[in-house]
N, C-alpha and C. Protein backbone atom coordinates (compact mmCIF):
# COMPACT_ATOMS: atom_id res chain seq x y z
N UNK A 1 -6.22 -1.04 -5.46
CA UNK A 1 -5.57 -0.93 -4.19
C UNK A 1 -4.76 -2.19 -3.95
N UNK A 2 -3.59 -2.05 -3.22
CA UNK A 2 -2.78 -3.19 -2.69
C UNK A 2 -2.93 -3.52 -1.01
N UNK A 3 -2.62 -4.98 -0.97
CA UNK A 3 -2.56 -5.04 0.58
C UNK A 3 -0.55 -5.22 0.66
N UNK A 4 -0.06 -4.57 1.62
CA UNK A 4 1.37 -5.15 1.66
C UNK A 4 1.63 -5.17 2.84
N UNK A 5 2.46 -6.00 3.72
CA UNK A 5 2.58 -6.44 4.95
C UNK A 5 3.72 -5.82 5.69
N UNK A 6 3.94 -5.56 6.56
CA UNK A 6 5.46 -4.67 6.91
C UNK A 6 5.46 -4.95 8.37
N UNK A 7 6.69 -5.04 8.57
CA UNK A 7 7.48 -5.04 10.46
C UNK A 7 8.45 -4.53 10.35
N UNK A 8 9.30 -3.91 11.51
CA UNK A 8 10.24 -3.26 11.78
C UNK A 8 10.96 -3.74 12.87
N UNK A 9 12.44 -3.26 13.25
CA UNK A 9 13.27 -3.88 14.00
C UNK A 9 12.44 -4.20 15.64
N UNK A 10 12.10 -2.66 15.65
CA UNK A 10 11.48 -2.90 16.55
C UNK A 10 10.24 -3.49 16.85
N UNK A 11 9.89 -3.67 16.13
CA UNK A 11 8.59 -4.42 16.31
C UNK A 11 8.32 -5.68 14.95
N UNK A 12 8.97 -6.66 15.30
CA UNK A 12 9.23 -7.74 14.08
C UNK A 12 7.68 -8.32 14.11
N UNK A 13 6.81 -8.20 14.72
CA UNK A 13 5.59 -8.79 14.36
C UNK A 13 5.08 -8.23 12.56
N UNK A 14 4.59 -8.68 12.03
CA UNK A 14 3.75 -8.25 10.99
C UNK A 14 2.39 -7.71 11.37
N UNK A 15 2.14 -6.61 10.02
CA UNK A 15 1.05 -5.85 10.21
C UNK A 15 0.37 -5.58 9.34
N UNK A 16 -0.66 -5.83 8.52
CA UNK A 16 -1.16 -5.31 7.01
C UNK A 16 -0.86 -3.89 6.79
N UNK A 17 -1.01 -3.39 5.33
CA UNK A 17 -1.38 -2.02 5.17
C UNK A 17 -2.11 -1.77 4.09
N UNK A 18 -2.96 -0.96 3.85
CA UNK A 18 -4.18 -1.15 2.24
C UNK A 18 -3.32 0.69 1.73
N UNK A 19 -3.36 0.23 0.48
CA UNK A 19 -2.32 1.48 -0.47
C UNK A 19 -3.05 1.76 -1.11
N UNK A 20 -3.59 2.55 -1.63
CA UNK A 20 -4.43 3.19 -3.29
C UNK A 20 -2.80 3.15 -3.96
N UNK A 21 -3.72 2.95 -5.93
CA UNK A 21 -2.21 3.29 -6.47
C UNK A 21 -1.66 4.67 -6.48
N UNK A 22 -2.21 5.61 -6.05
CA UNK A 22 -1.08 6.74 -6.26
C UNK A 22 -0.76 7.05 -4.30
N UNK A 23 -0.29 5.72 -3.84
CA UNK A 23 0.47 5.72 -2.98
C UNK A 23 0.43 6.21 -1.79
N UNK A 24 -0.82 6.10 -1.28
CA UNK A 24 -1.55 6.82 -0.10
C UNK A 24 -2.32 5.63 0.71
N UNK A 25 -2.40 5.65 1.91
CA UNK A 25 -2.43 4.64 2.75
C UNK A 25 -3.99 5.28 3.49
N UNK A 26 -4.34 4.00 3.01
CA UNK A 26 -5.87 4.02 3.46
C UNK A 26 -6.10 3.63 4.50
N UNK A 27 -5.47 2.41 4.57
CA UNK A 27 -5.97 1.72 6.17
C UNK A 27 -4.93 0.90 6.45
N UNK A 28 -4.76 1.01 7.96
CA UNK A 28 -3.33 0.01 8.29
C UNK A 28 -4.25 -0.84 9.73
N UNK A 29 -3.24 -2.10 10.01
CA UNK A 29 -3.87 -2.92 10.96
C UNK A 29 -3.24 -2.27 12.20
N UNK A 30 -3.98 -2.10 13.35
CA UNK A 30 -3.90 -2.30 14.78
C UNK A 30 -3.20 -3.48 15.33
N UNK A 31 -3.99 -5.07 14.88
CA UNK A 31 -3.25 -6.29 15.19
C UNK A 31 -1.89 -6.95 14.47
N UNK A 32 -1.74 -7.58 15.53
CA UNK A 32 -0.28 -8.03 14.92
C UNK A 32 -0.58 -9.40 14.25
N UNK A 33 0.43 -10.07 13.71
CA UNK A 33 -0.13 -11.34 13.28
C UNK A 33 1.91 -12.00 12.94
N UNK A 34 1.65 -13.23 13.16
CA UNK A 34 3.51 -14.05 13.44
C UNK A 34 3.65 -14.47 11.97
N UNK A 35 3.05 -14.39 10.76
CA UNK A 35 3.73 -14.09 9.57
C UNK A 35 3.31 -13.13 8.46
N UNK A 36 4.17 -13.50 7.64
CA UNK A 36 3.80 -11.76 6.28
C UNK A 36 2.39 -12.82 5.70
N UNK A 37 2.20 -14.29 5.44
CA UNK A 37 1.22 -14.75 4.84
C UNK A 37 -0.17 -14.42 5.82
N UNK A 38 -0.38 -14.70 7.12
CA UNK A 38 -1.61 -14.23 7.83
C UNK A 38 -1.75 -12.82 7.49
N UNK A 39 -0.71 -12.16 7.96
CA UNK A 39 -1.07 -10.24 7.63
C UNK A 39 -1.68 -10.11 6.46
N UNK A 40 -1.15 -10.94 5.24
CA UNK A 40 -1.73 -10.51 3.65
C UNK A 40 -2.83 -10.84 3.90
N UNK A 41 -3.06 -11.77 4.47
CA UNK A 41 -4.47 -12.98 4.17
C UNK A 41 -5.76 -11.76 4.71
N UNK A 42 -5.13 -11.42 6.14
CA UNK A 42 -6.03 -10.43 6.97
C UNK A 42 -6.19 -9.41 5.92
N UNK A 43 -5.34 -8.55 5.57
CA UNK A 43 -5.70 -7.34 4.68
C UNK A 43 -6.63 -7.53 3.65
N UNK A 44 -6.33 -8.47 2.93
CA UNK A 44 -7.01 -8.80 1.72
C UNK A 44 -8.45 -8.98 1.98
N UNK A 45 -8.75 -9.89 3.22
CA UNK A 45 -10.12 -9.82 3.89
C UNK A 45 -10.86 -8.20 4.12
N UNK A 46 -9.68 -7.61 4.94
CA UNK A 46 -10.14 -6.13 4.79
C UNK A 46 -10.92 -5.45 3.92
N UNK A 47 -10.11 -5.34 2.68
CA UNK A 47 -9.99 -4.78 1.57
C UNK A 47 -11.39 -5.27 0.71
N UNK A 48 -11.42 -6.54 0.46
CA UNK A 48 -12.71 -7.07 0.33
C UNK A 48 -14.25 -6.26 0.97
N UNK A 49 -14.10 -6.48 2.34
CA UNK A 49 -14.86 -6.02 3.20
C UNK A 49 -15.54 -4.36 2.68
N UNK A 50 -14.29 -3.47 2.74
CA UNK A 50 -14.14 -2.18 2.31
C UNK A 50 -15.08 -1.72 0.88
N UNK A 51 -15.23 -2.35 0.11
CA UNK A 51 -15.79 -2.88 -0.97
C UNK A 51 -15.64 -1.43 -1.77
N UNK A 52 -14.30 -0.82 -1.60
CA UNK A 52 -14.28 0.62 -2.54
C UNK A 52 -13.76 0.38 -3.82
N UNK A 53 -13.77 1.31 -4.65
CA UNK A 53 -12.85 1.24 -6.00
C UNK A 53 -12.05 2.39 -6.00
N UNK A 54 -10.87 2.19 -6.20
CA UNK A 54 -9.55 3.09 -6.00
C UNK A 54 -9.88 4.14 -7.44
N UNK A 55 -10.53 5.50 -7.13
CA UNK A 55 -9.90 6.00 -8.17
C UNK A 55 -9.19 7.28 -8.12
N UNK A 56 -7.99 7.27 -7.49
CA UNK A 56 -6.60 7.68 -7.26
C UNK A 56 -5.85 7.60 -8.63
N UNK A 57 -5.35 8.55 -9.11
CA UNK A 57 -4.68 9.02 -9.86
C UNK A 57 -3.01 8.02 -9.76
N UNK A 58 -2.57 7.34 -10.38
CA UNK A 58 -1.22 6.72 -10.29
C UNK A 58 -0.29 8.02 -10.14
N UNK A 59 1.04 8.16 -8.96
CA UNK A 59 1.92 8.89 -9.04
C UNK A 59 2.49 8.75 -10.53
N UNK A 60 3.00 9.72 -11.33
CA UNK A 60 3.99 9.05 -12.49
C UNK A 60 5.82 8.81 -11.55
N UNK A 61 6.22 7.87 -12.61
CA UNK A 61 7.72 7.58 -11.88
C UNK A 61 8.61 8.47 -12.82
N UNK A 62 8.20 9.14 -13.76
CA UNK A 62 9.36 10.20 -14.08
C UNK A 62 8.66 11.56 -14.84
N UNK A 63 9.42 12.14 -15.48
CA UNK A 63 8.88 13.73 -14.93
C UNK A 63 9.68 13.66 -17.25
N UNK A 64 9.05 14.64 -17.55
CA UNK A 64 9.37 14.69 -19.02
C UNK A 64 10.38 15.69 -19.09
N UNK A 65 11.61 15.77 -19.89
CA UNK A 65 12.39 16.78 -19.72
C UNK A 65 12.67 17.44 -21.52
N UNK A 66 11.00 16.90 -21.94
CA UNK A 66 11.03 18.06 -23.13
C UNK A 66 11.43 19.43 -23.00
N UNK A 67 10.71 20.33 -21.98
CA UNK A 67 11.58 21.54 -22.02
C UNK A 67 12.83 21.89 -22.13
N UNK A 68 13.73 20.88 -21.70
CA UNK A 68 15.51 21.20 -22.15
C UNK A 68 15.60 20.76 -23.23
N UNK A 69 14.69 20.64 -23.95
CA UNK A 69 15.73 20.11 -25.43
C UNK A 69 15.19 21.11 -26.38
N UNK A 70 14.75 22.34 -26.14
CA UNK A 70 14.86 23.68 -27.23
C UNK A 70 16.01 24.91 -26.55
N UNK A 71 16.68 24.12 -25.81
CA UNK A 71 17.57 25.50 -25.27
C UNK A 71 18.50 25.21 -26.05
């Protein structure tokens, strides 16, 4: 699992978020925090805490296009 930190226009505070690798969002923060280094720091504490093991299937990033090559 990853921790990655994110804000938006509207809301420039930072916020953790915990990801499994096949890209599904486990847990996001409620609190805000005034940089991306506290938010990581917080998540990572999280994540720790959580004490799971991700076993989520990785999305693949491309797709095989053996079938077109016997036409």
């Amino acid at each position: 699992m990853q921790v990655t930190a994110f804000s938006t226009p509207a809301h420039p505070e930072w916020r953790w978020r915990i990801v499994n690798y096949a890209g599904e969002m486990v847990e996001e923060s409620r609190e805000t925090f005034p940089t991306i280094a506290a938010a990581v720091a917080r998540g990572t504490r999280r994540l720790i805490e959580m004490n799971v093991v991700d076993r989520s299937e990785p999305v693949r990033g491309y797709r095989s296009t053996s079938h077109l090559r016997g036409r």
